[in-house]
Protein backbone atom coordinates (compact mmCIF):
# COMPACT_ATOMS: atom_id res chain seq x y z
CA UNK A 1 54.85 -37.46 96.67
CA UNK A 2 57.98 -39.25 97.32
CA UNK A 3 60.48 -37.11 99.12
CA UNK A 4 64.16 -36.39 97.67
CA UNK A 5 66.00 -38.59 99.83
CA UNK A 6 63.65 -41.84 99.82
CA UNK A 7 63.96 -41.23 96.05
CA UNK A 8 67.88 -41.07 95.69
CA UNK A 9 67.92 -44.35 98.13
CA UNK A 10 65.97 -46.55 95.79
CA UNK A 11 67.48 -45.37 92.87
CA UNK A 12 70.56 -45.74 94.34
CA UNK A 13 69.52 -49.86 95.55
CA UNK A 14 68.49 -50.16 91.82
CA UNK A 15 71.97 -49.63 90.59
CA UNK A 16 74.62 -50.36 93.61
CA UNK A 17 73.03 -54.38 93.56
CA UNK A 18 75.12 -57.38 93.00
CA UNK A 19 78.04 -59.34 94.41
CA UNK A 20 78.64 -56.26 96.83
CA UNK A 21 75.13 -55.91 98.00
CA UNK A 22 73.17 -52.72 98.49
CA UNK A 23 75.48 -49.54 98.32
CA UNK A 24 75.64 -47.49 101.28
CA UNK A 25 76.84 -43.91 101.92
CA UNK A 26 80.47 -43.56 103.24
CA UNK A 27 81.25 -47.40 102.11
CA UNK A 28 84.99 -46.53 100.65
CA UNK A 29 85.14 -48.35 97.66
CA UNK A 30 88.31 -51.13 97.54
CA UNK A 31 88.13 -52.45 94.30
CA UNK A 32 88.12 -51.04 90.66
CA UNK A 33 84.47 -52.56 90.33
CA UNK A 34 83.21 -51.13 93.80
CA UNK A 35 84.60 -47.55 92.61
CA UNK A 36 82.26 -48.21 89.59
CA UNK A 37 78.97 -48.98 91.25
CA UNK A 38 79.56 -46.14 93.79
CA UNK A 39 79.76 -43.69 90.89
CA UNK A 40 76.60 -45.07 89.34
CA UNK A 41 75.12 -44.37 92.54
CA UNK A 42 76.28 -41.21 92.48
CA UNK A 43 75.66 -40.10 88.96
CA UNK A 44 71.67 -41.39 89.96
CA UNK A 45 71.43 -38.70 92.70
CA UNK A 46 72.94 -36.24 90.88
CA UNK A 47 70.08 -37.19 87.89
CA UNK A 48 67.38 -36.42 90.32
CA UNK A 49 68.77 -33.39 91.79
CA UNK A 50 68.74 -32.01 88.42
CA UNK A 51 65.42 -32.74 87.31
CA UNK A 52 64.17 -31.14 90.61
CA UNK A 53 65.82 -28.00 90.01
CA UNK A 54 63.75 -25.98 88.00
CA UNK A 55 66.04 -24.07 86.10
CA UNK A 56 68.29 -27.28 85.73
CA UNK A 57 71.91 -27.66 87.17
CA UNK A 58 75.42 -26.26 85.67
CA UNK A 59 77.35 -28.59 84.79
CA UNK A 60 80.39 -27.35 84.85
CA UNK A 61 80.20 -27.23 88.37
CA UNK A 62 80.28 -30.68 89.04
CA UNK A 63 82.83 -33.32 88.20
CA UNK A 64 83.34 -35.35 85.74
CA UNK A 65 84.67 -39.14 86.04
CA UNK A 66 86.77 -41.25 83.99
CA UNK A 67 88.48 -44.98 84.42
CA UNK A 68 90.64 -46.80 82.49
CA UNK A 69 92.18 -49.93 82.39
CA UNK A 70 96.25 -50.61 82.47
CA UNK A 71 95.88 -50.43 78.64
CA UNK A 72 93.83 -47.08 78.81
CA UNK A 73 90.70 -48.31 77.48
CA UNK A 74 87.40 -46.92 79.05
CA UNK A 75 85.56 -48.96 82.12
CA UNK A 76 83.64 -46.06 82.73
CA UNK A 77 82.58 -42.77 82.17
CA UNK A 78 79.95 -40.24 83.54
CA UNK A 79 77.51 -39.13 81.30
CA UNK A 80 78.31 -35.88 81.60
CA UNK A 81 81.91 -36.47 80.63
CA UNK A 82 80.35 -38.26 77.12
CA UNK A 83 78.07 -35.21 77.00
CA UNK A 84 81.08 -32.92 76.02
CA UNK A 85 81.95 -35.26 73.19
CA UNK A 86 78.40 -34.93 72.38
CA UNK A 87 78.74 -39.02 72.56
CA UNK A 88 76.61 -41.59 74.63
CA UNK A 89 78.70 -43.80 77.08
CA UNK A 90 78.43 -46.83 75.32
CA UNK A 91 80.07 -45.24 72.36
CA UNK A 92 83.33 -44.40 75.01
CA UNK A 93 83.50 -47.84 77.37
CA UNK A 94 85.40 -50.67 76.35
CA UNK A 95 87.38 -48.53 73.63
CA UNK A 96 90.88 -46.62 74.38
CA UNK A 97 90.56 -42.64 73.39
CA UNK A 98 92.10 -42.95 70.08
CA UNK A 99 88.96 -45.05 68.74
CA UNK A 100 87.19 -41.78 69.15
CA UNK A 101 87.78 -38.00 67.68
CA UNK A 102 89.02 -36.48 70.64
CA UNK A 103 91.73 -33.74 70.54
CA UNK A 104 95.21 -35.69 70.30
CA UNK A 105 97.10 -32.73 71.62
CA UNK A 106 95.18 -32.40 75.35
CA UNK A 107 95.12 -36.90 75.47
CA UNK A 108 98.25 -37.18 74.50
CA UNK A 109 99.53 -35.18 77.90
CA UNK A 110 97.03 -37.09 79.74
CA UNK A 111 97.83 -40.37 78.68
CA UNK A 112 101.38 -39.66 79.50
CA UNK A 113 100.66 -38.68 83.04
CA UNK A 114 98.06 -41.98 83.40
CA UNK A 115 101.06 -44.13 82.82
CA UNK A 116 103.43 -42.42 85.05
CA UNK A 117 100.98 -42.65 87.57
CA UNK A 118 100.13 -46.16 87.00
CA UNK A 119 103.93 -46.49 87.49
CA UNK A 120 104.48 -44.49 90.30
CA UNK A 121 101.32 -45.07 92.12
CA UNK A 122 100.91 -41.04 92.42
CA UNK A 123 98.27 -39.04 92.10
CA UNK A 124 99.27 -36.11 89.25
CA UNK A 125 97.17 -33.28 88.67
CA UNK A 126 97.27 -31.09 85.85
CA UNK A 127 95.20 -28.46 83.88
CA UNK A 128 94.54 -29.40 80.53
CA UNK A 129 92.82 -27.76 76.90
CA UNK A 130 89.29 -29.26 76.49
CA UNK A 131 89.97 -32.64 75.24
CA UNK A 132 86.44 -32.15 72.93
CA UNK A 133 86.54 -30.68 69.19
CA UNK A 134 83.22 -28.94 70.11
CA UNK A 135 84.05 -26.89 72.85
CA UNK A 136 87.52 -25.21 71.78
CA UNK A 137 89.33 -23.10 74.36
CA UNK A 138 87.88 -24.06 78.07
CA UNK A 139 89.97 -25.68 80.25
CA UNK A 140 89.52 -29.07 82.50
CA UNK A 141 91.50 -29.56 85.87
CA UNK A 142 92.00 -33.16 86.43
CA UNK A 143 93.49 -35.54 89.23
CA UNK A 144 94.72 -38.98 87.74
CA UNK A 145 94.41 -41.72 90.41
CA UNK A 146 96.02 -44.96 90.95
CA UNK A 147 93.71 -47.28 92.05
CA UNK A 148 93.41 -49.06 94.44
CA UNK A 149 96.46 -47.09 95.35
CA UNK A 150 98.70 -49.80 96.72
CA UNK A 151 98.51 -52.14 93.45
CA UNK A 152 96.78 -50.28 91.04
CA UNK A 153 94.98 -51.73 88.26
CA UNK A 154 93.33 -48.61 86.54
CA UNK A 155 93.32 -44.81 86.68
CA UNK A 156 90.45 -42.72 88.21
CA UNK A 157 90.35 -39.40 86.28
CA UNK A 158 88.28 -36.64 88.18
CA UNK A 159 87.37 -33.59 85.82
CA UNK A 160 86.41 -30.50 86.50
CA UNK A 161 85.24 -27.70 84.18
CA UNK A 162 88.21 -24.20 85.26
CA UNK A 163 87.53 -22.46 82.52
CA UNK A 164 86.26 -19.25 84.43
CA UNK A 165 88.92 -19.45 86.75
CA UNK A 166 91.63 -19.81 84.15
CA UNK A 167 90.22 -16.99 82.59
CA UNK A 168 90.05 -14.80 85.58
CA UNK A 169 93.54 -15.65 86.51
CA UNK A 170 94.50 -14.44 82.69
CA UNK A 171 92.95 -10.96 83.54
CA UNK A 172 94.46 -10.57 86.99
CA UNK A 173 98.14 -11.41 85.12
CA UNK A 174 97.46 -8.92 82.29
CA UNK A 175 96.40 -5.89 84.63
CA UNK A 176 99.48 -7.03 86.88
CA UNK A 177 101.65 -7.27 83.81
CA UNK A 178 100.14 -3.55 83.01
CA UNK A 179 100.43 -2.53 86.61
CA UNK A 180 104.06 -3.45 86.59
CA UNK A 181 104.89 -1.51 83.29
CA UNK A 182 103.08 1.64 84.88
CA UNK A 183 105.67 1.35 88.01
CA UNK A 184 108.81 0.37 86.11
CA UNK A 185 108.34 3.31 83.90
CA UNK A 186 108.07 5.42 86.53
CA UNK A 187 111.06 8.11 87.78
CA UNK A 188 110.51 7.42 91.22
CA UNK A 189 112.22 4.37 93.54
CA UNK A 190 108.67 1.90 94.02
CA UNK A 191 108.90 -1.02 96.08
CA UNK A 192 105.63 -2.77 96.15
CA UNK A 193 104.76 -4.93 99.23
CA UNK A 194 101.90 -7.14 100.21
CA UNK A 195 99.57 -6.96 103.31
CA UNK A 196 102.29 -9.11 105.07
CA UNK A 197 105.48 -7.03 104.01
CA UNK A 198 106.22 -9.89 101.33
CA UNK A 199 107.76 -7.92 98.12
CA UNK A 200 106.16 -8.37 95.00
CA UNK A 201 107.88 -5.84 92.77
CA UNK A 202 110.82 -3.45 92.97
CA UNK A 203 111.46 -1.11 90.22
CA UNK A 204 114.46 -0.12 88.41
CA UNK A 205 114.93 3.04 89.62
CA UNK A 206 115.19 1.74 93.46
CA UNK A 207 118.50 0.94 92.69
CA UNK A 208 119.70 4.27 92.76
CA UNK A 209 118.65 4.72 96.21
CA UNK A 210 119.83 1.33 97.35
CA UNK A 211 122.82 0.07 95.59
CA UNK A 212 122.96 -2.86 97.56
CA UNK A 213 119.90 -4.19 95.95
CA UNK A 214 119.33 -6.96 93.33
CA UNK A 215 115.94 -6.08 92.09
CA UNK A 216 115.68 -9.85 90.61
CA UNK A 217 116.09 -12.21 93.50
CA UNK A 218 114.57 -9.34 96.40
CA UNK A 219 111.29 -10.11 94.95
CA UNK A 220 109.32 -12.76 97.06
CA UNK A 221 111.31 -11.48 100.45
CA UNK A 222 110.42 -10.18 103.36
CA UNK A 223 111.31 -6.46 103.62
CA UNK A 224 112.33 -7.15 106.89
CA UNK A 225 114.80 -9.56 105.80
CA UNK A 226 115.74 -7.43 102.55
CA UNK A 227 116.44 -4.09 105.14
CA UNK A 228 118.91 -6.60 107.26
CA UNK A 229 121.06 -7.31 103.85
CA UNK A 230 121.23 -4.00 102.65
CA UNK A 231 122.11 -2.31 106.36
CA UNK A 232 118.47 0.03 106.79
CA UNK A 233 116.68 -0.20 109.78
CA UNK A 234 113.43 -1.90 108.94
CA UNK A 235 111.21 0.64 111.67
CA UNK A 236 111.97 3.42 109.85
CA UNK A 237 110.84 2.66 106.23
CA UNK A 238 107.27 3.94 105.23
CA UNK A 239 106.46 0.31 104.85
CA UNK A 240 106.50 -0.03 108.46
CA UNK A 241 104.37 2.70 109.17
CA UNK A 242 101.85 1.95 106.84
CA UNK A 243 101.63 -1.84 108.39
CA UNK A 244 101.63 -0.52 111.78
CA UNK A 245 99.17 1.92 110.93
């Protein structure tokens, strides 16, 4: 049986041939049509490690690729990028995105940011609503790349499937939100300080107790600086003890 690796390196001398010769690992690609054959190659090995894995690979783990040309039509695009479109790659290359149903709203913001990069020759990231009608409400982070980067001719899109994450960071804001109601309702003077004596919330009610302070810009400084402008010694707060142990 052929191993892994022997198998990747003739698939991958099947697809990286031509003008540029055999495609070898850490080549950096310096054209538009080098970046192309390297992703073939790459898209190949990615093919096989899948169908080794027995219970298959999650793609939403793994990026997702996109070119286009200066007049944002497609030169290429990873078949797992058509797969979300539920379209084959031929139906996406050679066309620009409104030839297809994608969602205007998420393009639209992309194809803004592809031309000011294209301008500016820098790379923007942003996070953006699934771009597909058929799989409302997940999220895509994407990096839109001039290349090459010192005359670019196209932009290099890499995708990448945040959904969890944006919805984790969604919970961690609503208990925080909740967290921070909890305290502000609270009688007592809170000040709430991270690991490194940063502050992340003061209460209302601290005022009383410290006149001096402006609740809305001490958030975000260091308590030792905040005890300086309002005259306290910082060694005697219970902030200090319980960082000091």
């Amino acid at each position: 049986m052929m191993r892994l690796n022997d198998r990747i390196f003739e698939a991958g001398k099947q697809i990286a041939k031509g003008e540029y010769g055999e495609w070898q690992s850490g080549m950096f690609p310096k054209s538009v049509d080098e970046l192309i054959y390297a992703l073939k190659s790459l898209e190949i090995q990615h093919q096989l490690l899948a169908e080794l894995c027995p219970d298959g690979l999650n793609e939403s783990h793994f990026y997702q690729f996109l070119i286009v040309d200066k007049d944002m039509k497609c030169l290429y695009a990873s078949k797992n990028f058509s797969a979300i479109f539920n379209l084959e790659v031929d139906d996406i290359i050679g066309k620009h995105w409104t030839e297809n149903d994608f969602n205007i709203e998420s393009l639209l913001k992309w194809d803004d940011l592809a031309y000011k990069a294209l301008n500016s020759g820098k790379v923007y990231r942003e996070i953006f609503p699934s771009p597909s009608k058929l799989l409302p409400g997940r999220f895509y982070e994407c990096a839109l790349i001039p290349y090459p980067s010192e005359c670019p001719e196209a932009i290099f899109t890499t995708i990448l499937d945040v959904t969890d994450i944006q919805q984790a960071c969604t919970t961690l804001s609503n208990k925080n939100s909740h967290f921070n109601q909890i305290i502000e309702s609270c009688p007592l003077g809170i000040m709430v300080a991270d690991k490194n004596g940063r502050i992340e919330h003061i209460n209302s009610e601290m005022n009383k107790y410290v006149r001096k302070l402006d609740t809305s810009s001490a958030v975000g400084k260091s308590i030792i600086k905040l005890c300086e402008e309002v005259g306290y010694p910082y060694k005697e707060t219970l902030i200090y003890r319980a960082l000091n142990g």
